[in-house]
Protein backbone atom coordinates (compact mmCIF):
# COMPACT_ATOMS: atom_id res chain seq x y z
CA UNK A 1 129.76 -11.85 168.07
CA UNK A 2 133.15 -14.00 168.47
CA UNK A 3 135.54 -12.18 166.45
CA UNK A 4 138.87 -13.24 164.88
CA UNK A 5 142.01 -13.73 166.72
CA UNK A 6 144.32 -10.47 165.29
CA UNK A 7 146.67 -11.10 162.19
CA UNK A 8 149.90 -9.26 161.92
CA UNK A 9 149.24 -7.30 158.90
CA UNK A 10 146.07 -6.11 157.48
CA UNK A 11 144.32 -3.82 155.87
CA UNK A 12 142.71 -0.88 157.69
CA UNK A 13 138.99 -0.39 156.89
CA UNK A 14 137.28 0.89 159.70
CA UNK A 15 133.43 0.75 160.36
CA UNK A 16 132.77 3.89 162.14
CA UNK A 17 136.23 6.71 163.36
CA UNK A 18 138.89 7.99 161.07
CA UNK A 19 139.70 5.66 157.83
CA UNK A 20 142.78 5.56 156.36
CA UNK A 21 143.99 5.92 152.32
CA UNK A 22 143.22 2.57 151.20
CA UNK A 23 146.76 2.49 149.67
CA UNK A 24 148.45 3.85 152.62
CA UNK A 25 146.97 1.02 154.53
CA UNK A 26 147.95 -1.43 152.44
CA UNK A 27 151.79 -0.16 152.17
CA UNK A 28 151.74 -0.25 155.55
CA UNK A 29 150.31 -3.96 155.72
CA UNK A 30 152.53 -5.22 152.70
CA UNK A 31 149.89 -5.48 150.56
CA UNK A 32 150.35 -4.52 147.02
CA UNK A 33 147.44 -3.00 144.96
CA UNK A 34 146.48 -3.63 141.83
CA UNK A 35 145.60 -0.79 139.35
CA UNK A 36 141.92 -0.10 140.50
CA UNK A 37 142.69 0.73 144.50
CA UNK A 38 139.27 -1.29 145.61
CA UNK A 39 140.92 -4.62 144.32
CA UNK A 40 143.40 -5.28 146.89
CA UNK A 41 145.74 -8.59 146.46
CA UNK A 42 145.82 -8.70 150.24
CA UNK A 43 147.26 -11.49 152.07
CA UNK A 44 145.83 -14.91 151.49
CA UNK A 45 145.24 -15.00 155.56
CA UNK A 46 143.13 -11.70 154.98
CA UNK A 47 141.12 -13.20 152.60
CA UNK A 48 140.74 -16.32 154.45
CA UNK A 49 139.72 -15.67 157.65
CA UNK A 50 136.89 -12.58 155.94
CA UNK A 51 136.06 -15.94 154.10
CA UNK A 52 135.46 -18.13 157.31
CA UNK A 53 133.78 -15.32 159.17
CA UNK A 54 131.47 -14.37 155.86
CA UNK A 55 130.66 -17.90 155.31
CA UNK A 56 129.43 -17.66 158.81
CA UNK A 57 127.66 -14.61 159.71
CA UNK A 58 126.62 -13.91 155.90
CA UNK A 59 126.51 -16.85 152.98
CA UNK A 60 122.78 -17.66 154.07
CA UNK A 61 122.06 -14.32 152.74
CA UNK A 62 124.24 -13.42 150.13
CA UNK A 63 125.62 -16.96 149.25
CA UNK A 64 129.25 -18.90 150.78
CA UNK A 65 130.90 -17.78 147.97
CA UNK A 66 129.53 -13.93 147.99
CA UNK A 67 127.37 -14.34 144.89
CA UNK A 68 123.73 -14.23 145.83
CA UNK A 69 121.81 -16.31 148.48
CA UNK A 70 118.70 -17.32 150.15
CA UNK A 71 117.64 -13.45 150.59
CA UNK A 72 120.84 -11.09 149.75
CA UNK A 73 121.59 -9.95 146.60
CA UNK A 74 125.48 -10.97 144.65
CA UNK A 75 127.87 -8.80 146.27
CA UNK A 76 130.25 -9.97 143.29
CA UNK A 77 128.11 -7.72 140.72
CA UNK A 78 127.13 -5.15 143.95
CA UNK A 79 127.06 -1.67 142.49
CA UNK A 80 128.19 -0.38 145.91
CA UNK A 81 131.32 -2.83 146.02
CA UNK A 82 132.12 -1.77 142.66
CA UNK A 83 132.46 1.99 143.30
CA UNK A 84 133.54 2.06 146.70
CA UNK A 85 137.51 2.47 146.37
CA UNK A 86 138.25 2.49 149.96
CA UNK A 87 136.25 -0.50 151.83
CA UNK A 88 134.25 2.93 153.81
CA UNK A 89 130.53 2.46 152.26
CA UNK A 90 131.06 -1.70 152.73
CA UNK A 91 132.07 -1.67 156.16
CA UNK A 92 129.42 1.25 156.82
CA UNK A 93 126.68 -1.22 155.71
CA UNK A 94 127.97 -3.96 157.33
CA UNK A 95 128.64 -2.18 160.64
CA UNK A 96 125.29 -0.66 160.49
CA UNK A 97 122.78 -2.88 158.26
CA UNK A 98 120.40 -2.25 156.46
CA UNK A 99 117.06 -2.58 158.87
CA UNK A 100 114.69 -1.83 156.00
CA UNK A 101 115.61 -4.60 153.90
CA UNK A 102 116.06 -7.41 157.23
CA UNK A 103 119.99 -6.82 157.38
CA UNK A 104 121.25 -6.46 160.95
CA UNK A 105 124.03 -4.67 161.91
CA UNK A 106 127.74 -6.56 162.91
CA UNK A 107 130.00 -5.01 165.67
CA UNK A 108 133.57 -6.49 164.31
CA UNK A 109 136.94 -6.09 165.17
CA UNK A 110 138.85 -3.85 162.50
CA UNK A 111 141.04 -7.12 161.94
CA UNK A 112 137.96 -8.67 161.58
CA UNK A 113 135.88 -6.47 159.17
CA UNK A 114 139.19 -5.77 157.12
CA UNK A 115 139.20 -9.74 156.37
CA UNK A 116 135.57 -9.66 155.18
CA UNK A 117 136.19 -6.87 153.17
CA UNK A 118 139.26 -8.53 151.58
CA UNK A 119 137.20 -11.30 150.98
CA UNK A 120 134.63 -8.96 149.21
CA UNK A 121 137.40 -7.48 147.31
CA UNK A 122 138.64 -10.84 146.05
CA UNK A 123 135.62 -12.46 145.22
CA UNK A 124 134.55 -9.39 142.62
CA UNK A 125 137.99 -9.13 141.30
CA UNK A 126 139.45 -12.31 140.97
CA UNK A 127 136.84 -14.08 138.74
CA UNK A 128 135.13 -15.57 141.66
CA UNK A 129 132.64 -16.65 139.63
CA UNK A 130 134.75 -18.65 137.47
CA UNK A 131 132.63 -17.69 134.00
CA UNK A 132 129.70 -18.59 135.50
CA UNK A 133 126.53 -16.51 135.54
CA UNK A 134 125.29 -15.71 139.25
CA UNK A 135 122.11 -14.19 137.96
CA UNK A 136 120.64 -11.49 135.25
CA UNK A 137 122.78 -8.24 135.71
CA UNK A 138 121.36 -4.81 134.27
CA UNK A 139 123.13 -4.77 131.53
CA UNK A 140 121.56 -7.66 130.02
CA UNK A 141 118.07 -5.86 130.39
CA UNK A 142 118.66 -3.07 128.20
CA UNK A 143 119.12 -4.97 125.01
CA UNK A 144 116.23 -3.24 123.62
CA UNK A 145 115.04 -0.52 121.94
CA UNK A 146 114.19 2.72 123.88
CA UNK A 147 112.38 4.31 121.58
CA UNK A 148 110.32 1.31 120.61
CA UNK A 149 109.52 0.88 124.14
CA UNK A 150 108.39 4.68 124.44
CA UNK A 151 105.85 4.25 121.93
CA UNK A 152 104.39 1.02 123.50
CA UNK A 153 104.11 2.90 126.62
CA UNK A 154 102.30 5.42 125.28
CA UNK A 155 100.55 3.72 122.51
CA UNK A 156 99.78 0.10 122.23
CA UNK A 157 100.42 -1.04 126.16
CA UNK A 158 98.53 2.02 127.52
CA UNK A 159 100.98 2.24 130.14
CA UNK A 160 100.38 6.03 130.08
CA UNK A 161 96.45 5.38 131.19
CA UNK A 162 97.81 4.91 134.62
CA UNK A 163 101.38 5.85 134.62
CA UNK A 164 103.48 8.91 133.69
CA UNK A 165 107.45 9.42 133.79
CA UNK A 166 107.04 12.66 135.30
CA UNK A 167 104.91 11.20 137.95
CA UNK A 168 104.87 8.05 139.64
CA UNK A 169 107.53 6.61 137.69
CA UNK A 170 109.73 9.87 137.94
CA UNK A 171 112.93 7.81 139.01
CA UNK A 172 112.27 4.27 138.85
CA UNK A 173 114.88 3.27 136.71
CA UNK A 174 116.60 4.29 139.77
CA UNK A 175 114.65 2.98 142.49
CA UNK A 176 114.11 -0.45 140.76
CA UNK A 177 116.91 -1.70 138.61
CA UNK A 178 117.71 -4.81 137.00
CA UNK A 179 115.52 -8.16 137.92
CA UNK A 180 113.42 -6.14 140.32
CA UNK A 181 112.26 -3.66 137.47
CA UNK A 182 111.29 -6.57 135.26
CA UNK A 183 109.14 -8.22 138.11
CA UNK A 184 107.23 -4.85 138.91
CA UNK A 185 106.62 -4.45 135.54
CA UNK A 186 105.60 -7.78 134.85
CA UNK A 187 103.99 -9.03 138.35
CA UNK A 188 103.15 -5.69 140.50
CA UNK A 189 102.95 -6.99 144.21
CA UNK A 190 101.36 -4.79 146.95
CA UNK A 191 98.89 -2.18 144.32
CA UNK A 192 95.80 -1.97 146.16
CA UNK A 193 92.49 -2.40 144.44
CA UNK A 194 90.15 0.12 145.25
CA UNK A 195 86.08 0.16 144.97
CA UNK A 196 83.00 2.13 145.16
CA UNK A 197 79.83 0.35 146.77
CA UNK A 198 76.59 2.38 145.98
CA UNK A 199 74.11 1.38 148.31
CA UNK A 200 70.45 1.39 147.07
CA UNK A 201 69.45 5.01 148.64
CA UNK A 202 72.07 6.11 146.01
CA UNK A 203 74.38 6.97 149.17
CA UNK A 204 78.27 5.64 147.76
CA UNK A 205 81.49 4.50 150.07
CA UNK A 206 85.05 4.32 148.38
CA UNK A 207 88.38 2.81 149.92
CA UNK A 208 91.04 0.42 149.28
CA UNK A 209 89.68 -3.44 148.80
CA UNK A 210 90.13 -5.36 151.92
CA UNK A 211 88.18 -8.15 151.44
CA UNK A 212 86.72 -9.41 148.42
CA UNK A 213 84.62 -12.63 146.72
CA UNK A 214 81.70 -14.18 145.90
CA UNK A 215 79.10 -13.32 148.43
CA UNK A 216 80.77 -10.14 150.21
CA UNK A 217 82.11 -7.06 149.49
CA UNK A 218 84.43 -5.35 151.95
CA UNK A 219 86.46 -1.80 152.34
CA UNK A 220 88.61 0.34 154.19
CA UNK A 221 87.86 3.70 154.01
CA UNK A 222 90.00 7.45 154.45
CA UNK A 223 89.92 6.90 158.04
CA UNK A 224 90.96 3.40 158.55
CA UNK A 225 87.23 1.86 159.61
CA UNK A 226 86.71 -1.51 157.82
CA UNK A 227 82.61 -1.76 156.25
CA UNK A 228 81.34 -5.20 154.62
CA UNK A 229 78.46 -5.37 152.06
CA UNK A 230 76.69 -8.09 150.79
CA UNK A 231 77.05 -8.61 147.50
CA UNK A 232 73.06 -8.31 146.33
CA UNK A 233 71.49 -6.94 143.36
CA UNK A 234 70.61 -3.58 145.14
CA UNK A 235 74.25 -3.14 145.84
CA UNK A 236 76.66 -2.15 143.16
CA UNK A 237 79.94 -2.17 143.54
CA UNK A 238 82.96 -0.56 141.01
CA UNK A 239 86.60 -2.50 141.53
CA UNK A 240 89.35 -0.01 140.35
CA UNK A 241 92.25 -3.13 140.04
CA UNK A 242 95.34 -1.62 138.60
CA UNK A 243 96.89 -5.03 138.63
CA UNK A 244 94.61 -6.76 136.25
CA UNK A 245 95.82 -4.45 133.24
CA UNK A 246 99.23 -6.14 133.87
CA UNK A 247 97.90 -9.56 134.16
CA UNK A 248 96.11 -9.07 131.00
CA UNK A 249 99.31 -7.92 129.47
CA UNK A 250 100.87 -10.81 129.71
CA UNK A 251 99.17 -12.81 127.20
CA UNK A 252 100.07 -10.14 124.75
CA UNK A 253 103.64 -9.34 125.16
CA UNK A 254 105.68 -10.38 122.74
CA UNK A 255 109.56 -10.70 123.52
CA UNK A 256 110.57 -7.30 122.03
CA UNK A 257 107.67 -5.43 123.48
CA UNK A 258 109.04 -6.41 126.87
CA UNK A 259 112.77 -5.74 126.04
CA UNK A 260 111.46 -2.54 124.66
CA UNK A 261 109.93 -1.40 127.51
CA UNK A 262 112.42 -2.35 129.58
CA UNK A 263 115.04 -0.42 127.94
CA UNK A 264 112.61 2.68 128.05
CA UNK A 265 111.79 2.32 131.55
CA UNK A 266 115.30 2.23 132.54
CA UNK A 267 116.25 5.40 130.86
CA UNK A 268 113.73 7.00 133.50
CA UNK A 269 116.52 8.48 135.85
């Protein structure tokens, strides 16, 4: 990757080897910070070339201006940005992406990461978004009542028929916040359907649906091996689709039972 040409002064936040105090740094570069040590006022040629080099290697993905793109989440409201008061988690990321989520990894220059750092930095802190919303934040999904939403798990949405907080939702106001939460909640992607075909000698296969309509019926059992039915008379088949008490759900909902529920399920730390 073509790198910046090196500026004179700037602030040291290293990828990967030792990283300096962030306000040591910036003493040294002439920067002055402002109370909270992660929102540096660093030079406005900093900030500029971490803009040009951001704009290039990451707006597609997280947006020109830093707030949310084509596939990256806002790094403006980024939890990470927020509570990282020395530029070492941001440039750790950046230096070694994120493969899991399609984020490479970028071998900069230290002049060159500190600038997109800086840019980072100013973007959150300096009302980069001007007033304007970039998107829903987490706050703004936990307007309702907890309690409320407890009993609708338990009681009127059956959630508790298929899920339980001490089981597979031990954590998932952790592992899903915000937006993502909501869209689980509302439209699960990726649950498997699973069925039971029952042949007519009474002898019964079960796996995860991998084919399914009309005229055929089709599995893939324990072991991986694929087996198609006809769909007959002599063959009955049971479809176990977790996904369709959702779908029903949402003809139901009214707007409190989902603000609720979303306020309970976030509470599930």
């Amino acid at each position: 990757m073509k790198t910046l040409t090196a500026l004179a002064g700037f602030v040291s936040i290293l990828a990967v080897g030792p990283l300096l105090d962030v306000r040591a740094a910036a003493q040294t570069a002439g920067v002055q910070p402002t109370a909270s040590p992660q929102n540096l006022r660093a030079s406005k040629e900093l900030i500029e070339s971490g803009k040009t080099l951001f704009q290039q290697q990451c707006g597609f993905c997280h947006g020109r201006d830093a707030g949310g793109g084509e596939t990256g989440p806002s790094l403006v409201d980024s939890e990470l940005v927020k509570r990282d008061k020395t530029g070492t988690e941001i440039a750790g990321v950046i230096h070694n992406g994120r493969p899991e989520k399609g984020m490479p990894k970028f071998d900069l220059s230290e002049t060159a990461m500190a600038g997109v750092v800086a840019f980072i930095y100013n973007q959150q802190s300096g009302n980069a978004n001007n007033g304007k919303r970039r998107g829903v934040l987490p706050s703004d999904l936990r307007t309702g009542n907890a309690a409320l939403g407890k009993q609708y798990f338990d009681g009127q949405g059956r959630c508790s028929t298929c899920h339980s907080p001490t089981g597979d939702f031990v954590h998932v106001g952790t592992r899903l916040t915000g937006l993502k939460l909501e869209q689980r909640m509302l439209y699960p992607d990726r649950v498997k359907s699973k069925a039971t075909v029952t042949l007519p000698g009474g002898k019964s296969f079960s796996g995860e649906v991998a084919y399914d309509d009309e005229f055929t019926i089709a599995i893939r059992d324990s072991e991986g091996r694929y087996r198609s039915w006809p769909k007959i008379p002599s063959v009955k088949v049971e479809i176990d689709a977790p996904a369709d008490a959702h779908a029903e759900l949402l003809s139901k909902y009214t707007d409190a039972d989902i603000h609720n529920l979303m306020a309970y399920l976030q509470t599930l730390k």
